[in-house]
Protein backbone atom coordinates (compact mmCIF):
# COMPACT_ATOMS: atom_id res chain seq x y z
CA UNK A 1 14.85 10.68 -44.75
CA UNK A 2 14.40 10.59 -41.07
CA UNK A 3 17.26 10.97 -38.29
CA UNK A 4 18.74 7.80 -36.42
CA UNK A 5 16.81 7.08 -33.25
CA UNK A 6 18.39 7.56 -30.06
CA UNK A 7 19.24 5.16 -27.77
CA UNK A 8 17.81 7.31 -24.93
CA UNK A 9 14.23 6.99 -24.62
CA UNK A 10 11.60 10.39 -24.32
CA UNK A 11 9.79 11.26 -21.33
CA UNK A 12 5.65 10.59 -21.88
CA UNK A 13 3.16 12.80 -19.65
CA UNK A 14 -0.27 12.62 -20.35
CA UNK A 15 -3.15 15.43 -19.80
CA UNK A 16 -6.44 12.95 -19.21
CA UNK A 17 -9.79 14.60 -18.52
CA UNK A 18 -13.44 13.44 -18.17
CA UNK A 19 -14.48 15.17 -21.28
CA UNK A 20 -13.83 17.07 -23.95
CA UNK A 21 -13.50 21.13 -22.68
CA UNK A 22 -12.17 20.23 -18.79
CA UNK A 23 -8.94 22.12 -19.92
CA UNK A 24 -6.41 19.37 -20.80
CA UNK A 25 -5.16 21.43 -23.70
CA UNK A 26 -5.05 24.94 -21.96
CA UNK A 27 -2.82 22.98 -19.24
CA UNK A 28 -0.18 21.19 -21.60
CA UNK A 29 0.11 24.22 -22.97
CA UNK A 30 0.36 26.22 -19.84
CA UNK A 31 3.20 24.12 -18.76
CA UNK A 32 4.91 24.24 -22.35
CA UNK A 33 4.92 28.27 -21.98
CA UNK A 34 6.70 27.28 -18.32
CA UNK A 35 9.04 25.02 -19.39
CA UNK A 36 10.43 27.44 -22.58
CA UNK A 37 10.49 30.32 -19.89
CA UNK A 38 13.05 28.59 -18.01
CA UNK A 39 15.35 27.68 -21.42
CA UNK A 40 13.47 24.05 -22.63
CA UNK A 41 13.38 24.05 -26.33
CA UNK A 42 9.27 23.57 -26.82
CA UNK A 43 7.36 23.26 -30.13
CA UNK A 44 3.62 22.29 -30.85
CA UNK A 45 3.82 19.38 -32.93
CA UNK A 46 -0.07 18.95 -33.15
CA UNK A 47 -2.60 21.83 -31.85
CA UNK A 48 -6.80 20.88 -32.21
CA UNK A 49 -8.28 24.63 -31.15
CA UNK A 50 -11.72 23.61 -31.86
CA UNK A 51 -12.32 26.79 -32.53
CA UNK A 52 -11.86 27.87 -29.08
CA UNK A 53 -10.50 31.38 -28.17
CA UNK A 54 -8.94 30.87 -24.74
CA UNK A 55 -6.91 27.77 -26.32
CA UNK A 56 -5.34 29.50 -29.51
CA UNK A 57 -4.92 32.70 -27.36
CA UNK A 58 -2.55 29.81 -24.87
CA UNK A 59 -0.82 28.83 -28.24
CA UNK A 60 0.82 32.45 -28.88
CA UNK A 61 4.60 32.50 -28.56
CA UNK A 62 4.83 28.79 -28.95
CA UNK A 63 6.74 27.83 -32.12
CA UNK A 64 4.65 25.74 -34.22
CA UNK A 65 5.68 22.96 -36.26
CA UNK A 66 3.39 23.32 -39.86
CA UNK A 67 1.02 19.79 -40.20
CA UNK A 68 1.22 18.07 -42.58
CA UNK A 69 -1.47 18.24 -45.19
CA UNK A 70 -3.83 15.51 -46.79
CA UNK A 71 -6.52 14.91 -48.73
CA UNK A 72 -8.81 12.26 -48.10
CA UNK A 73 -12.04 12.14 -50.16
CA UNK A 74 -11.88 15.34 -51.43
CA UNK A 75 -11.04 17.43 -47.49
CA UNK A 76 -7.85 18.54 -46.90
CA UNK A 77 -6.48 17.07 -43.02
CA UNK A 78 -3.73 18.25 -40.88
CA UNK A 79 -1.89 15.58 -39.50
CA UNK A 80 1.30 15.47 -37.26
CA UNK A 81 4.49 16.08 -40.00
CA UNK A 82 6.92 13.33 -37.97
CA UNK A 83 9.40 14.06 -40.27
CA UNK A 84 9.26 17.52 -39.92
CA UNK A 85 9.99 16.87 -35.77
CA UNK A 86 12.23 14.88 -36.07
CA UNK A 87 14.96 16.95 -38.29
CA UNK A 88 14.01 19.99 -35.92
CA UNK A 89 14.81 18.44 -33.10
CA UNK A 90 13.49 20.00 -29.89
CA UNK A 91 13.42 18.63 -26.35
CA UNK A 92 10.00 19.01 -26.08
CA UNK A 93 6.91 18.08 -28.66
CA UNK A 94 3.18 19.30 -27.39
CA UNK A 95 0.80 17.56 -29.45
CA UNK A 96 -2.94 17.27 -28.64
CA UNK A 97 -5.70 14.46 -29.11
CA UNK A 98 -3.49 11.10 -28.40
CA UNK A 99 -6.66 8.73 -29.50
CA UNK A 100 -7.07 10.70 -33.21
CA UNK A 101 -7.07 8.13 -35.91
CA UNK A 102 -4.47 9.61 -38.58
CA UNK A 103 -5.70 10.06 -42.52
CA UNK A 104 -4.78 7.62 -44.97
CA UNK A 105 -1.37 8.07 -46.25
CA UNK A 106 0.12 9.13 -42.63
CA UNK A 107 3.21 7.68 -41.47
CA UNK A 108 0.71 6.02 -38.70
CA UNK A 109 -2.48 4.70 -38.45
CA UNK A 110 -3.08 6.69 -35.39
CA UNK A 111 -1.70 9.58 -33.40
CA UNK A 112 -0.56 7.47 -30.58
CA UNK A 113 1.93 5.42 -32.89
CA UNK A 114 3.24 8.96 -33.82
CA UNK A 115 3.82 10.14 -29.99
CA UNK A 116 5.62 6.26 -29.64
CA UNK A 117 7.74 6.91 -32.75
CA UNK A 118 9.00 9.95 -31.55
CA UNK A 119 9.73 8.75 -27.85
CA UNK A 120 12.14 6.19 -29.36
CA UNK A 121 14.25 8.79 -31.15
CA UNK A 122 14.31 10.46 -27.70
CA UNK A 123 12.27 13.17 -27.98
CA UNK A 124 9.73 14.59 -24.77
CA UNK A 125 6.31 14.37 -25.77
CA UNK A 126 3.36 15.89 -23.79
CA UNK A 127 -0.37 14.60 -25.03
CA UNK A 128 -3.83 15.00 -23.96
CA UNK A 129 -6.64 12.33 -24.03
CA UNK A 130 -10.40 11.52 -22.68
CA UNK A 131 -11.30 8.79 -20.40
CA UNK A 132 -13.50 7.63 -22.76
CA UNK A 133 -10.93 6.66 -25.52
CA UNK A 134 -9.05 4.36 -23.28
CA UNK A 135 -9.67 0.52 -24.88
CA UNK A 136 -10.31 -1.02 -21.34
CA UNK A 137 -13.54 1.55 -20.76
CA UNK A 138 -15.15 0.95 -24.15
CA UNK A 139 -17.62 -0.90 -22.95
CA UNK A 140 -18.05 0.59 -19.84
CA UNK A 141 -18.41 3.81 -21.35
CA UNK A 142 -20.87 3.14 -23.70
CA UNK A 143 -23.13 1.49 -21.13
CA UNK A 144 -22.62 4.69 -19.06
CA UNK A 145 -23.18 7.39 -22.00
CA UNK A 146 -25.12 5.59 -24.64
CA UNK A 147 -22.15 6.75 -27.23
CA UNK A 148 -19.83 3.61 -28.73
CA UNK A 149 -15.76 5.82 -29.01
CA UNK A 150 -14.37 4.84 -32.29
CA UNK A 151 -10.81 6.15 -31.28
CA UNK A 152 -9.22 4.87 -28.57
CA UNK A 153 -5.84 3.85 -27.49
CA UNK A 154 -4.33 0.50 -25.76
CA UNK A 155 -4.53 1.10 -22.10
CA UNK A 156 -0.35 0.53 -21.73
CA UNK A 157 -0.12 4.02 -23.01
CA UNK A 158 -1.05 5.59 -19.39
CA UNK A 159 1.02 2.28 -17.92
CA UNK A 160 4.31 3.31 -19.52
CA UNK A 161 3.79 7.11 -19.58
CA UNK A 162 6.33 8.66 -17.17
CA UNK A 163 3.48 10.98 -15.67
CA UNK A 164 0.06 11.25 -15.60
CA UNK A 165 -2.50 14.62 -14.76
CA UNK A 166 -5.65 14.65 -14.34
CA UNK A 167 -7.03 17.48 -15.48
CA UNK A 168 -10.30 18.20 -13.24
CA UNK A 169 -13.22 20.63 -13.04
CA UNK A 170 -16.41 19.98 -11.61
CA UNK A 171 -19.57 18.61 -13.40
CA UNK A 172 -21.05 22.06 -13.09
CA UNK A 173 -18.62 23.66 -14.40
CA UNK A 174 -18.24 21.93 -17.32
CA UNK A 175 -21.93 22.87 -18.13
CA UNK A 176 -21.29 25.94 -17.56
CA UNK A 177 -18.53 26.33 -19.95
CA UNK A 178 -20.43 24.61 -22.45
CA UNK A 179 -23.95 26.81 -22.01
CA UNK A 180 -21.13 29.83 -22.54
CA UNK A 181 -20.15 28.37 -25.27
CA UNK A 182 -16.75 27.79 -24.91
CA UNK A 183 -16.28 24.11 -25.32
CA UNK A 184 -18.67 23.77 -28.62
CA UNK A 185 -20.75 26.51 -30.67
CA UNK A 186 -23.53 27.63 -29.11
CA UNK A 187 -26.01 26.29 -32.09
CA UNK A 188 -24.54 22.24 -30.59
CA UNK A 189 -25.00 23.49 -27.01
CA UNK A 190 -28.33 21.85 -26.79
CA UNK A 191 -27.97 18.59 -28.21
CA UNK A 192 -24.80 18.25 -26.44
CA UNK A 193 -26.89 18.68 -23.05
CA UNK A 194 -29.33 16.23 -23.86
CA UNK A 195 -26.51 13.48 -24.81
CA UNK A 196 -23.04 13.19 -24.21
CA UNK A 197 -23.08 16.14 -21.13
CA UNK A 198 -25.81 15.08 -19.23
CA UNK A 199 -24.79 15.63 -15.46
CA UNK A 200 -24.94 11.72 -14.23
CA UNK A 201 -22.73 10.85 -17.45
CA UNK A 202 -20.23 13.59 -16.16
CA UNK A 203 -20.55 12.27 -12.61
CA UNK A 204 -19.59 8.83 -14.22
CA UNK A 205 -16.54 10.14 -16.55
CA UNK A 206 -15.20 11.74 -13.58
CA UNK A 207 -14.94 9.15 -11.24
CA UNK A 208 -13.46 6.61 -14.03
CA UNK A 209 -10.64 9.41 -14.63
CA UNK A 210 -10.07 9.91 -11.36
CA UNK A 211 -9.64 6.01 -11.02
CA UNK A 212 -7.73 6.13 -14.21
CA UNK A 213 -4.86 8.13 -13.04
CA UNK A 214 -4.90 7.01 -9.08
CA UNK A 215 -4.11 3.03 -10.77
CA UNK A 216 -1.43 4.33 -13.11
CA UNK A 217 0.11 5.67 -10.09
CA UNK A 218 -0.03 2.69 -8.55
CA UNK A 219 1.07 0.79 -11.15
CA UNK A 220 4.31 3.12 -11.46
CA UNK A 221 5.13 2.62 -8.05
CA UNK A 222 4.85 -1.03 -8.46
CA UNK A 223 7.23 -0.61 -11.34
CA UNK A 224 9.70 1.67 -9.51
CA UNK A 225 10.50 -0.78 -6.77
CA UNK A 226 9.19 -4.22 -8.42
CA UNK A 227 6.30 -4.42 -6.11
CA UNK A 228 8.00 -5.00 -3.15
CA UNK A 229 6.45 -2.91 -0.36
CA UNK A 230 3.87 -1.05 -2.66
CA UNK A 231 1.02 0.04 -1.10
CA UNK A 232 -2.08 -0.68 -3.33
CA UNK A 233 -4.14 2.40 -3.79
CA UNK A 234 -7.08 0.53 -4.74
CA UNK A 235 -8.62 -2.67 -2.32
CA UNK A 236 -6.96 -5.94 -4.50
CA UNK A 237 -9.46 -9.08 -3.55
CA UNK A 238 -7.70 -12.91 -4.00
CA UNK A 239 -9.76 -15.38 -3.61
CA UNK A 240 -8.43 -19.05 -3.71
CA UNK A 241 -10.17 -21.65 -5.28
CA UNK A 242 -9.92 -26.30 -4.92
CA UNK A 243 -11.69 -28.42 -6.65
CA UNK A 244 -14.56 -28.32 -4.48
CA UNK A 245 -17.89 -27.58 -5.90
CA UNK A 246 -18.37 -25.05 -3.11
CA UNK A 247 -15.47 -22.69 -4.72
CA UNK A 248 -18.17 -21.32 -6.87
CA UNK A 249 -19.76 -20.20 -3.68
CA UNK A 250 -16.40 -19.07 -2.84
CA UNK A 251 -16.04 -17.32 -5.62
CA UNK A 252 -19.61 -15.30 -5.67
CA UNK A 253 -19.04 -14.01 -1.84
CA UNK A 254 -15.59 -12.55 -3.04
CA UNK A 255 -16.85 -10.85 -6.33
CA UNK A 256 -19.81 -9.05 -3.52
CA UNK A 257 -17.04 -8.35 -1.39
CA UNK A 258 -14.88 -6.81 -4.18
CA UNK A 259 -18.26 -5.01 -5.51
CA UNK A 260 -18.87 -3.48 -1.82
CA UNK A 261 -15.20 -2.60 -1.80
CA UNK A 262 -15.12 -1.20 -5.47
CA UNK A 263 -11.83 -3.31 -5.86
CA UNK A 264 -10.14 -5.50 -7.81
CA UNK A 265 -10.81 -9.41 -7.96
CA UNK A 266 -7.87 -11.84 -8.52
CA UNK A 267 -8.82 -15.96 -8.50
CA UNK A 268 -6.22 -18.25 -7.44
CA UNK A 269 -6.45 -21.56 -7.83
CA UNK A 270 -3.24 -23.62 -7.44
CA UNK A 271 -2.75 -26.84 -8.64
CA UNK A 272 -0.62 -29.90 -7.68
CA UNK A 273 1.55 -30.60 -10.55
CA UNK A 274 1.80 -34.34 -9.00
CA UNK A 275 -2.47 -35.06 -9.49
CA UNK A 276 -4.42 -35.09 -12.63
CA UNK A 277 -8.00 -33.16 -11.80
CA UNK A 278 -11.15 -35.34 -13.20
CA UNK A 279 -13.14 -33.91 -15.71
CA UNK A 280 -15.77 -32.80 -13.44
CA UNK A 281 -12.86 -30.97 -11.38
CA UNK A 282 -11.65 -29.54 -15.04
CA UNK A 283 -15.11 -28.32 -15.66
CA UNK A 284 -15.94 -26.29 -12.21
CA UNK A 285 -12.29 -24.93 -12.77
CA UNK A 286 -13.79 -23.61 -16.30
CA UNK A 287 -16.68 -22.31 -14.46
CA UNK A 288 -15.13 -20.70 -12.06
CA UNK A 289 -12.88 -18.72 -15.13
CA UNK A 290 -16.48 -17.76 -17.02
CA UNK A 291 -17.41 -16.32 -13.77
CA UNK A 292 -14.37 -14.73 -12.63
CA UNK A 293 -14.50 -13.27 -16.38
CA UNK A 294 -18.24 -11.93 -16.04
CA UNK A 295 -17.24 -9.96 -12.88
CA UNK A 296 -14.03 -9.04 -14.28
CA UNK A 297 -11.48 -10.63 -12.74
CA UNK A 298 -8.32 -11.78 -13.17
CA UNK A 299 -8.28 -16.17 -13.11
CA UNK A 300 -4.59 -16.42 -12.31
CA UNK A 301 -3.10 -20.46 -12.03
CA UNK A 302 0.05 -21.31 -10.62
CA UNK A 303 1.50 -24.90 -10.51
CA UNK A 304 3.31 -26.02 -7.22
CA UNK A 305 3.22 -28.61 -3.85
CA UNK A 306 3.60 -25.52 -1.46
CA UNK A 307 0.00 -23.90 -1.14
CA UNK A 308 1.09 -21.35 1.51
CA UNK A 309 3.98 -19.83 -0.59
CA UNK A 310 1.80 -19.85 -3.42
CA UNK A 311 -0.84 -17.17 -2.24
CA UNK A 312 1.67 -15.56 -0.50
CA UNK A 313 3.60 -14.87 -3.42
CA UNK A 314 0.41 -14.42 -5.73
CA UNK A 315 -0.75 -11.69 -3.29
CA UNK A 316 3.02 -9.71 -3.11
CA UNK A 317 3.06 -9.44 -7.12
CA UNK A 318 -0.72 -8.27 -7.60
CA UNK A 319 -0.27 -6.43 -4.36
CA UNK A 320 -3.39 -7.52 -2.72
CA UNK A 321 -5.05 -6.22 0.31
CA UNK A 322 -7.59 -8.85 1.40
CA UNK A 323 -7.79 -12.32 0.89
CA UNK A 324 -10.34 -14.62 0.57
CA UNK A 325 -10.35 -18.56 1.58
CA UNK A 326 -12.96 -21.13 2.36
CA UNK A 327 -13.49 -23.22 5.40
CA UNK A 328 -16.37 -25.74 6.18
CA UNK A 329 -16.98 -27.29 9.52
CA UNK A 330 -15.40 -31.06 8.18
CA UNK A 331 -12.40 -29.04 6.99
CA UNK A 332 -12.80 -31.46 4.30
CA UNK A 333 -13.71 -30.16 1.08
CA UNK A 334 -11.01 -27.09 1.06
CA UNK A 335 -7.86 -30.01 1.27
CA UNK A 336 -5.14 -27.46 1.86
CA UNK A 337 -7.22 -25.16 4.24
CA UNK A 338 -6.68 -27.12 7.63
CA UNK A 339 -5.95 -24.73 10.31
CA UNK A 340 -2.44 -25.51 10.84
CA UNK A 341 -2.00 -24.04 7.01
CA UNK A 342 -4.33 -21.65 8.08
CA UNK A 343 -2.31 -20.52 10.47
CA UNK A 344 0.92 -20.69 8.34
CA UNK A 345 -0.09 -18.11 5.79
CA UNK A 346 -1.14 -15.79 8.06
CA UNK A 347 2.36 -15.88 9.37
CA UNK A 348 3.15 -15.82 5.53
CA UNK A 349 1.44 -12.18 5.20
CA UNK A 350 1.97 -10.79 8.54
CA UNK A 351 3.50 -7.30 7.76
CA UNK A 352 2.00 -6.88 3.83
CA UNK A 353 -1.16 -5.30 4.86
CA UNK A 354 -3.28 -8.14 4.23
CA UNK A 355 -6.34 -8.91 5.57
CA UNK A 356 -7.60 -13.12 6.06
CA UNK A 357 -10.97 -13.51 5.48
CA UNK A 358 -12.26 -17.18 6.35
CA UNK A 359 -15.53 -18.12 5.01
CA UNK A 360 -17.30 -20.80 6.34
CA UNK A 361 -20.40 -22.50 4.55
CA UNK A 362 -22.98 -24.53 7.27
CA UNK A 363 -24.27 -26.69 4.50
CA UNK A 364 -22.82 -27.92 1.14
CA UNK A 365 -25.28 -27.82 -1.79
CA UNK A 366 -23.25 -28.51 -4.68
CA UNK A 367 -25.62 -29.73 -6.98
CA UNK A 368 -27.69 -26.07 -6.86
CA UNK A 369 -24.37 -24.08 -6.74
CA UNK A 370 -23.00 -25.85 -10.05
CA UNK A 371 -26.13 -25.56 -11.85
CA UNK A 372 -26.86 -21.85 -10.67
């Protein structure tokens, strides 16, 4: 039977790399052999060697907790004993491969939902992972590498963790530890080359780890003091949308703006609880979602009569940095962007950091813009 969980919750900190054999498993361990030196009760809950000398030579002097043992269609797999953990009771669990899918018969479907069970009965748990596995970059990923990851884990994982390391070597360095032979055997070494390790995918990988850890930072900070006064680490893009068939125009200039600035895209539209929108205004508003999705925004809408302190507050709690309006020369078609308001949420963002960016349009084309 397992112990009571404790009300206090463990600490998460996650070792995420570009690839498999950058060294996230030397490191956790590394700092596991640091933190028993100076009296922190450590065991390896989970160790995957891959046969690699370096990494089970880093394991000696850790205590071990045994796996336990299954067999699934006939092979015998070593799976995280939770059970076992949790009656020894240390401070600090290392366990290794946080995206592994768990045999049948495991307490958990996967390894993640082990590493969550044992942070609710208060236990420290340091993991490793890939950029690759994370659910967000599937797609990405696969465009960038050719390979479709099975495992992968909900991207709230590196959100709630307490920490988060990149683990970093060079491109060329990872080749060269895998043409040495010390990331796979040296029979895989070519095929590997040819596929998963080619140097532009690593180039890739990199950068989206990189990114990975710099937003989960950012995110943390956000968290820490509720997003007031965060400084973005990332360019955030809001663009706000009317009713006006020129917001789709609106809308493509700030998606090239956000793909110059490799940032994020947010789409505002805010509508007056008092008016009912026609169903041609209903269907450019749908439009203007399908596109925000296809460049991979974020289509946020807020109800309320006060425009101004609308984007104002949309752009404190995403913590943008620029934002995007419309203007023509009528100052018709953009109802709420008069100068006067204009003028009134600059005065609303003066101090945040934010950047106005008024776009005018000489001539209003509707028609082609709606059916483009």
């Amino acid at each position: 039977m397992m112990p009571l969980l404790k009300a206090r919750r463990g600490r998460h900190k996650v070792f995420i790399g570009m690839a498999p054999g950058v060294g996230k498993t030397y490191r956790m361990l590394q700092e596991g052999h640091q933190l028993r030196s100076e009296g922190l009760d450590v065991v390896i809950g989970l160790l995957e060697t891959h046969g690699r000398l370096e990494t089970r030579q880093q394991a000696q002097g850790l205590e071990t907790i045994p796996a336990r043992q299954l067999t699934y269609n006939g092979v015998v797999l070593s799976e995280v004993d939770i059970e076992a953990i949790l009656q020894r009771q240390p401070q600090l669990v290392l366990i290794d491969e946080l995206a592994h899918t768990n045999a049948p018969g495991s307490v958990n479907e996967k390894r993640y939902q082990d590493v969550e069970l044992l942070l609710r009965a208060g236990l420290d748990v340091y993991s490793t992972v890939n950029i690759q596995h994370l659910e967000s970059l599937n797609d990405l990923v696969a465009r960038i590498t050719g390979v479709i990851v099975r495992e992968r884990i909900p991207d709230r994982l590196l959100e709630e963790a307490d920490e988060v390391v990149v683990v970093d070597v060079t491109p060329e360095t990872l080749e060269e530890r895998l043409r040495e032979g010390r990331i796979y055997a040296l029979e895989k070494v070519p095929q590997a080359l040819t596929n998963f390790f080619q140097r532009h995918h690593l180039v890739a990988l990199r950068e989206l780890a990189l990114r990975a850890v710099a937003d989960s930072i950012e995110e943390q900070a956000a968290g820490d003091r509720q997003g007031a006064g965060t400084v973005s680490v990332r360019e955030r893009v809001l663009v706000c949308l009317s009713t006006h068939p020129q917001s789709i125009r609106l809308l493509r200039r700030a998606a090239r703006l956000t793909s110059a600035m490799d940032a994020r895209l947010y789409v505002l539209f805010v509508a007056d609880p008092q008016r009912f929108l026609t169903k041609a205004e209903v269907l450019q508003l749908e439009t203007c979602d399908r596109l925000c999705e296809m460049f991979e925004g974020t289509f946020l809408r807020v109800e309320s009569t006060d425009v101004v302190a609308a984007i104002a507050k949309a752009a404190t709690e995403q913590r943008i940095t620029q934002v995007v309006i419309g203007e023509s020369p009528s100052r018709k078609w953009l109802w709420w962007l008069r100068r006067p308001l204009t003028d009134r949420l600059l005065q609303r963002l003066r101090g945040q950091g934010v950047d106005l960016h008024i776009i005018s349009f000489p001539g209003e084309h509707p028609t082609a813009e709606l059916d483009g």
